[in-house]
Protein backbone atom coordinates (compact mmCIF):
# COMPACT_ATOMS: atom_id res chain seq x y z
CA UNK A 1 45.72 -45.69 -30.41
CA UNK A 2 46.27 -46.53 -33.98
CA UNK A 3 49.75 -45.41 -34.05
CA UNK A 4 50.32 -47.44 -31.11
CA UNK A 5 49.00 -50.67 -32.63
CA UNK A 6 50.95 -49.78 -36.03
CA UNK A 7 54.72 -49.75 -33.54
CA UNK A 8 53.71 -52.88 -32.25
CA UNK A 9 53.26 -54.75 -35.58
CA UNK A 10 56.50 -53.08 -36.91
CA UNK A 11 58.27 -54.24 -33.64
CA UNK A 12 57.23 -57.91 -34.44
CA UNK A 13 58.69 -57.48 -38.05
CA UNK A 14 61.79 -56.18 -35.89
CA UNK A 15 62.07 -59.20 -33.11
CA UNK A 16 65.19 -61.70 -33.76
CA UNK A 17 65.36 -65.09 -33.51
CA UNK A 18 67.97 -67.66 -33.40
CA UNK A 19 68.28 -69.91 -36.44
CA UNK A 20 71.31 -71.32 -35.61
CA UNK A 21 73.86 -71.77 -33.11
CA UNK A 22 77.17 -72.85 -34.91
CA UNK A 23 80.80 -73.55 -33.61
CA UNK A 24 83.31 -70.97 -35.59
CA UNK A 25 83.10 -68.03 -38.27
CA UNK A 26 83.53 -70.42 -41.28
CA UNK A 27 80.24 -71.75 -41.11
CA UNK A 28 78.43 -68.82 -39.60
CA UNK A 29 79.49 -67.00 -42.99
CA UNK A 30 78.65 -69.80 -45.20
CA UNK A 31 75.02 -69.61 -43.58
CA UNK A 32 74.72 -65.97 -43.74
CA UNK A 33 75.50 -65.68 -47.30
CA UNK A 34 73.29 -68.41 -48.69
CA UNK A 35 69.95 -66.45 -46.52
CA UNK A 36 71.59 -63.49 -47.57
CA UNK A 37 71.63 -64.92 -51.16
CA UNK A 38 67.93 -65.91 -51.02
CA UNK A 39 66.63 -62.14 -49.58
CA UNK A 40 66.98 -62.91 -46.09
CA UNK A 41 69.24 -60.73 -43.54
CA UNK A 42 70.46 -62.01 -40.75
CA UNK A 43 72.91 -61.01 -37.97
CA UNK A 44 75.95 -63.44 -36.49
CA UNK A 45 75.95 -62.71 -33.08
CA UNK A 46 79.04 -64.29 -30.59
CA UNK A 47 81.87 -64.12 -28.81
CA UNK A 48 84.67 -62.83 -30.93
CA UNK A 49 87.11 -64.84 -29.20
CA UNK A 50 87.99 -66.79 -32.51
CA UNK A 51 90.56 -64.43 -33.63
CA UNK A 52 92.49 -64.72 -30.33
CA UNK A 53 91.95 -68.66 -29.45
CA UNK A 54 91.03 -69.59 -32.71
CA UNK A 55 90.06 -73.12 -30.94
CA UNK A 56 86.61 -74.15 -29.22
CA UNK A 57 86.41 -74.68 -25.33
CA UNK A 58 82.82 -74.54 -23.47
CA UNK A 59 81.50 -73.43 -26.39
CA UNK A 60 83.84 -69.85 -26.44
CA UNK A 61 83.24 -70.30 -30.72
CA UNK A 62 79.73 -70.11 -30.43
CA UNK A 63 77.85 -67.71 -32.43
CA UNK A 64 74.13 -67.80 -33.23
CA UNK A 65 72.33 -66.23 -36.53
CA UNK A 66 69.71 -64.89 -35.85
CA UNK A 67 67.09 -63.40 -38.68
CA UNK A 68 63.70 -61.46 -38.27
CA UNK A 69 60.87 -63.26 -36.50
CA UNK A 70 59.49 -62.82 -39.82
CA UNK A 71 61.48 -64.83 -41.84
CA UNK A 72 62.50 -67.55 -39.04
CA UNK A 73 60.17 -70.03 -40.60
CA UNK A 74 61.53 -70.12 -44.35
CA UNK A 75 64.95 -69.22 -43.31
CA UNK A 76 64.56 -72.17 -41.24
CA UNK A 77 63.28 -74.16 -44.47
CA UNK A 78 65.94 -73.44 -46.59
CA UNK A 79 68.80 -74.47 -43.94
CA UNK A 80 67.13 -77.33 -43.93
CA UNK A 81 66.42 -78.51 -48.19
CA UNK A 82 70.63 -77.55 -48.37
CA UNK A 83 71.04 -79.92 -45.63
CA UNK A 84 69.32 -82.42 -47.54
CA UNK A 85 70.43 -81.53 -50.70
CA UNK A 86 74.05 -82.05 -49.42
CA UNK A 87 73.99 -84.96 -47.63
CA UNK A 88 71.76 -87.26 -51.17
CA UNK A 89 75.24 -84.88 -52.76
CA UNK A 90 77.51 -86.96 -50.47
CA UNK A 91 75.59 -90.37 -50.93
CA UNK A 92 76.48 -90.23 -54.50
């Protein structure tokens, strides 16, 4: 029974969630590395259609990052003090 309680819990720690859905590769990278940069992993997950109609229609660009269930709430967090930070940036 123990063992069995112990998978579950490392199953949570496993689960994905979607940050992010984003509209082409550029940004999906830019978001990966700066989680990446801060010790998060996360996984870009979409159609790969960009290379061959490098152009969005019904939302063909789409790709989501998704990160651990674990980490969704400060990944989340971060995305959104950069956000801020940028935009006071772009105000000055």
């Amino acid at each position: 029974m123990v063992q069995d309680n112990e998978k579950k819990g490392s199953n949570k720690e496993s689960e994905l969630r979607e940050l992010r859905k984003v509209y082409g590769p550029v940004e999906a990278d830019v978001i990966k590395s700066f989680l990446e940069s801060q010790g998060i992993s996360c996984i870009l997950r979409g159609r790969m259609l960009q290379s061959v109609m490098p152009y969005t229609v019904d939302g063909l660009a789409e790709i989501k990052v998704l990160v651990a269930e674990k980490d969704f709430e400060i990944a989340d967090r971060l995305l959104e003090s950069a956000k801020k930070f940028q935009e006071d940036e772009e105000e000055t």
